[in-house]
Protein backbone atom coordinates (compact mmCIF):
# COMPACT_ATOMS: atom_id res chain seq x y z
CA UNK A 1 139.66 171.02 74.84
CA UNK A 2 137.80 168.54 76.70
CA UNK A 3 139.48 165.27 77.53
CA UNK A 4 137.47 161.91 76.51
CA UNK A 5 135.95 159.98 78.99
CA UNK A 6 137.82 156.90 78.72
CA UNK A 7 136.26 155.28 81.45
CA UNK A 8 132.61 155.97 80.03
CA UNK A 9 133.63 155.03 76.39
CA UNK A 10 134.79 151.69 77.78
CA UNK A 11 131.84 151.02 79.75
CA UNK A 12 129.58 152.21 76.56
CA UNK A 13 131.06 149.71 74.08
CA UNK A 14 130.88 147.17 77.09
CA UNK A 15 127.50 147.52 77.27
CA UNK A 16 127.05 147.77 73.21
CA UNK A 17 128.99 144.24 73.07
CA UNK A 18 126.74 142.60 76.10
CA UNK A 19 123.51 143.66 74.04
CA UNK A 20 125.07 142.15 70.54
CA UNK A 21 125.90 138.78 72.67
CA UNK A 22 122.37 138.39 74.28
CA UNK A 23 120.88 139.26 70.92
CA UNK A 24 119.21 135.91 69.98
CA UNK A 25 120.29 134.14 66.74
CA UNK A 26 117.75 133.51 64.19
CA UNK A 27 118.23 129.98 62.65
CA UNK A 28 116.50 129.11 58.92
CA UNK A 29 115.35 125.97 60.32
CA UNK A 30 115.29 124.28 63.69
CA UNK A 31 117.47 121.18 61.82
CA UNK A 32 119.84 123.94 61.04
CA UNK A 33 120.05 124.52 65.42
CA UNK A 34 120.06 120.86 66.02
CA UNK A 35 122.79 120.41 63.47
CA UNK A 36 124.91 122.84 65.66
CA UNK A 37 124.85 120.72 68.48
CA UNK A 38 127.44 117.94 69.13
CA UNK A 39 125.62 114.41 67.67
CA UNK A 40 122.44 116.36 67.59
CA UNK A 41 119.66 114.64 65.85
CA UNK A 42 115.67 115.53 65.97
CA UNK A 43 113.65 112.60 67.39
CA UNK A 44 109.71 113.58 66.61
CA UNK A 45 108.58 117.08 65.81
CA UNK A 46 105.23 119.08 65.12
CA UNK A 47 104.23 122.33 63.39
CA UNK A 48 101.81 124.50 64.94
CA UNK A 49 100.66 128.12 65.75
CA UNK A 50 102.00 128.12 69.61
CA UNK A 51 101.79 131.97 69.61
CA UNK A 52 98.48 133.34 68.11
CA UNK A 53 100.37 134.91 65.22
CA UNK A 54 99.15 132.79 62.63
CA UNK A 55 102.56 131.02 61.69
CA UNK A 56 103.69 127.81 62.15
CA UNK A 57 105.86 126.89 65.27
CA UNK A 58 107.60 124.16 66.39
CA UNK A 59 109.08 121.78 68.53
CA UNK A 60 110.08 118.67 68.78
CA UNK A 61 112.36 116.22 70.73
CA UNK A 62 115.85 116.90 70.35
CA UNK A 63 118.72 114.15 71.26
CA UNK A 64 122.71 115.78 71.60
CA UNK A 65 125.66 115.07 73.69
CA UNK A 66 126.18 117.16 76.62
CA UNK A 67 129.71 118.49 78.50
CA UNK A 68 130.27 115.14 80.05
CA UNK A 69 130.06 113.40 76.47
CA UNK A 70 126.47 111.37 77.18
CA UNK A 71 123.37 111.65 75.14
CA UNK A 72 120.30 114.17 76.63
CA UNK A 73 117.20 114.18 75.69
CA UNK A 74 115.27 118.05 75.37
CA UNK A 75 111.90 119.32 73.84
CA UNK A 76 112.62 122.51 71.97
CA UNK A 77 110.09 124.89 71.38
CA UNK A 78 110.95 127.28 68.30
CA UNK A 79 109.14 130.69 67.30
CA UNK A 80 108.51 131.25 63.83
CA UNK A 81 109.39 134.99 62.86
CA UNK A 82 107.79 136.91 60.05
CA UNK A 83 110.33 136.24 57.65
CA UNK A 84 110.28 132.89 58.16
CA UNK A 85 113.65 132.52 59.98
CA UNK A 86 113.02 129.95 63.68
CA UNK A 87 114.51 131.19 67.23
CA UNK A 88 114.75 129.13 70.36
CA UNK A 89 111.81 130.26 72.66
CA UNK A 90 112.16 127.20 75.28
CA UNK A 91 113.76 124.08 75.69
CA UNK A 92 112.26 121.79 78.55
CA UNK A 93 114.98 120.26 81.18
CA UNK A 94 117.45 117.70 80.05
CA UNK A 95 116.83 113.88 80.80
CA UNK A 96 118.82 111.05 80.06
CA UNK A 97 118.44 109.78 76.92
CA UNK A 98 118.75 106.40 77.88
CA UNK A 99 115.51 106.75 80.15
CA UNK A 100 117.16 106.23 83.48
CA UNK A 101 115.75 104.91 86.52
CA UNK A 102 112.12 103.98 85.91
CA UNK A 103 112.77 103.60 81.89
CA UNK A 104 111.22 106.90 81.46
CA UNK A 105 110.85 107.86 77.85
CA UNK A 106 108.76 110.44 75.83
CA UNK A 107 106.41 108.92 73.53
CA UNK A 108 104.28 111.64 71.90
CA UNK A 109 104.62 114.91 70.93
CA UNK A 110 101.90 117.39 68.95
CA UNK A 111 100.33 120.92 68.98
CA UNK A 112 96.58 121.53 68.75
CA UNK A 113 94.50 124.50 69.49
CA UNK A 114 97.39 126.72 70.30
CA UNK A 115 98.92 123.97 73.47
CA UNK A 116 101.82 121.58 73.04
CA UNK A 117 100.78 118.42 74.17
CA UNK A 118 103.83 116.28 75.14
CA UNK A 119 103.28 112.18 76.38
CA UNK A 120 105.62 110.66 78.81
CA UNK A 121 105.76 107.15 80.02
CA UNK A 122 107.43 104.89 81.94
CA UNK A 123 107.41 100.77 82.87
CA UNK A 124 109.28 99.88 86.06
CA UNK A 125 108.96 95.74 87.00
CA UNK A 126 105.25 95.63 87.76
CA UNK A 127 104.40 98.98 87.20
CA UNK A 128 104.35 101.51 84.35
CA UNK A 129 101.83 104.76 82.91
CA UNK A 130 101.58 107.79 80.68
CA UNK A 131 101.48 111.63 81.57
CA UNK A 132 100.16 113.73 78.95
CA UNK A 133 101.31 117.13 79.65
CA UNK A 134 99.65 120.26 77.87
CA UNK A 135 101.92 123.42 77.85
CA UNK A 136 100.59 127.22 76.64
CA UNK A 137 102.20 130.15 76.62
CA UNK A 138 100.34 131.84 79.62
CA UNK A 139 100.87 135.60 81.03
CA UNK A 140 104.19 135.54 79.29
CA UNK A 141 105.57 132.55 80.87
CA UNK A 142 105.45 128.80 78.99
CA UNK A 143 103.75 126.20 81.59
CA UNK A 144 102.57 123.41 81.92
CA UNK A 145 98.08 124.12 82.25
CA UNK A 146 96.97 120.87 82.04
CA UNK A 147 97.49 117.30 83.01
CA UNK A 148 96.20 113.46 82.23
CA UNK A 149 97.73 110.85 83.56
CA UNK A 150 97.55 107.49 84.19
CA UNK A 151 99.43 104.91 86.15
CA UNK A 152 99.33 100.79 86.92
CA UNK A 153 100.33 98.45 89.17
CA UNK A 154 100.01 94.91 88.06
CA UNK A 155 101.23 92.23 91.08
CA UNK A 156 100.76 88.95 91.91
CA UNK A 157 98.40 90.48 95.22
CA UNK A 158 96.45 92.83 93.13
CA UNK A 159 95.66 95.30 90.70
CA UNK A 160 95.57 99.05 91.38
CA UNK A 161 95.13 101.73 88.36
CA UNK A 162 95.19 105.49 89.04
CA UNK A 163 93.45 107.83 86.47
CA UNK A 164 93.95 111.55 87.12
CA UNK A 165 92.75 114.50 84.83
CA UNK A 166 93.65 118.36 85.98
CA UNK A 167 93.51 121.60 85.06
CA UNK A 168 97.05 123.29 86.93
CA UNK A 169 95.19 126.99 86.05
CA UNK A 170 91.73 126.04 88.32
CA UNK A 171 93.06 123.71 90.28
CA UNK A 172 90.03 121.73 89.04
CA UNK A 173 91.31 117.42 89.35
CA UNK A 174 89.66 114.07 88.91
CA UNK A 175 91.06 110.90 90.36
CA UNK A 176 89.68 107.50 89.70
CA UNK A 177 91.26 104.70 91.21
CA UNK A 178 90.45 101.27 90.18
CA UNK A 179 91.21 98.62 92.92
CA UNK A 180 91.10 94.75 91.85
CA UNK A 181 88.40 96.13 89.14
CA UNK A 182 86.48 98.63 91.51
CA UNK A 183 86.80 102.12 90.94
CA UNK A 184 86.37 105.49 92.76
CA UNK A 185 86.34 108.63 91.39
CA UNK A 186 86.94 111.22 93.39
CA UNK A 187 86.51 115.55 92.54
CA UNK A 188 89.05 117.67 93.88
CA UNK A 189 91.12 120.87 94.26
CA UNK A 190 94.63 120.49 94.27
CA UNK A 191 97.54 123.96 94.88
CA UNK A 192 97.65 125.92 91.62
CA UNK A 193 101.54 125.24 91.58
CA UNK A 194 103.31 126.58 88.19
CA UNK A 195 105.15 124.40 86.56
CA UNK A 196 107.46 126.13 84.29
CA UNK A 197 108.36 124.13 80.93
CA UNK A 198 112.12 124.76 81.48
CA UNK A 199 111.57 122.81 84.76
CA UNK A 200 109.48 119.92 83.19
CA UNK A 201 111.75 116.57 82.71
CA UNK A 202 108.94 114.56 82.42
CA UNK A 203 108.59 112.45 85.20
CA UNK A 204 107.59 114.90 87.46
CA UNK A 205 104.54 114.73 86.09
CA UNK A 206 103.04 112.04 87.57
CA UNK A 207 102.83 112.86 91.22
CA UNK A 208 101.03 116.05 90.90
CA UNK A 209 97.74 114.84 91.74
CA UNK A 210 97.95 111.28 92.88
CA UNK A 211 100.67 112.04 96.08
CA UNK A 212 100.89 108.05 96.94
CA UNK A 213 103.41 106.35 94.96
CA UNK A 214 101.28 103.43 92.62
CA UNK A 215 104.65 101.06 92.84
């Protein structure tokens, strides 16, 4: 009689309870995952084919306590399956929820024409702008594609205002900068850098193609 492998039998049902951990969870609807979280609450939210499947995704701003007991602010991205059930496909980096330095804050979320097209702004003593961020699913990965920004800095020596359009896949960018009400716009090519949404916090966003800080 042949005696059992005991040391293969263990290593088969550890590998049979690795697979059943990393198996993802299917929630009925993303309120049902936010109410899982500690304090979670859902702060703006829109429904949208992300996927090219034909069903309605979704994501939206999510607010919960972390480890440390202080609120973070997330954007989830959920996948709608075919029956109907949600799971998690990405969730963007945490931020503060009470802005942090700079007062950053998102201020729009929505989906159109397959992108998720998140807003992000900020007002810091004479300065403050908006990033408008558009994020695809692209080769596999979710990243950020395209960009518009646009930044201010109102002082008692002058005015500057920085306008920036890009496309991250080209590498295709437009920068206007108004000086004291004259403006220059200016084509360009910047690095084809990808910007992963589970990297994307927000404020990030505005130095991609204007390098010189506008404060």
């Amino acid at each position: 009689m042949m005696r059992p492998n005991i040391l293969f039998a263990g290593a088969l049902a550890a590998m049979a309870h690795a697979a059943f951990a990393q198996a993802p969870i299917e929630y009925k609807t993303p309120a049902s995952f936010v109410g899982s979280l500690k304090n979670g609450s859902i702060a703006m939210s829109d429904k949208g084919d992300l996927t090219g499947d034909g069903r309605d995704d979704w994501a939206g701003e999510v607010i919960a306590e972390n480890a440390e007991g202080y609120k973070d602010r997330a954007i989830y991205i959920f996948r709608r399956t075919a029956n109907d059930s949600y799971l998690v496909a990405a969730k963007s980096a945490p931020r503060s929820a009470e802005g942090g330095t700079g007062n950053y804050f998102y201020e729009g979320l929505d989906i159109r024409n397959g992108s998720l097209f998140v807003s992000m702004s900020y007002h810091w003593k004479t300065c403050g702008g908006n990033a408008r961020s558009q994020f695809k699913l692209h080769k596999n990965q979710w990243r950020m594609i395209g960009l518009k920004s646009v930044e201010m800095n109102q002082s008692d020596t002058g005015s500057l205002n920085v306008a920036s359009d890009a496309n991250l896949l080209t590498g295709a960018a437009i920068l206007t900068r108004t000086i004291d009400g004259k403006a220059t716009t200016e084509k360009m090519k910047i690095k084809q850098e990808i910007i992963l949404f589970e990297n994307y916090e927000g404020s990030g966003a505005f130095s991609i193609v204007e390098k010189e800080p506008v404060c």
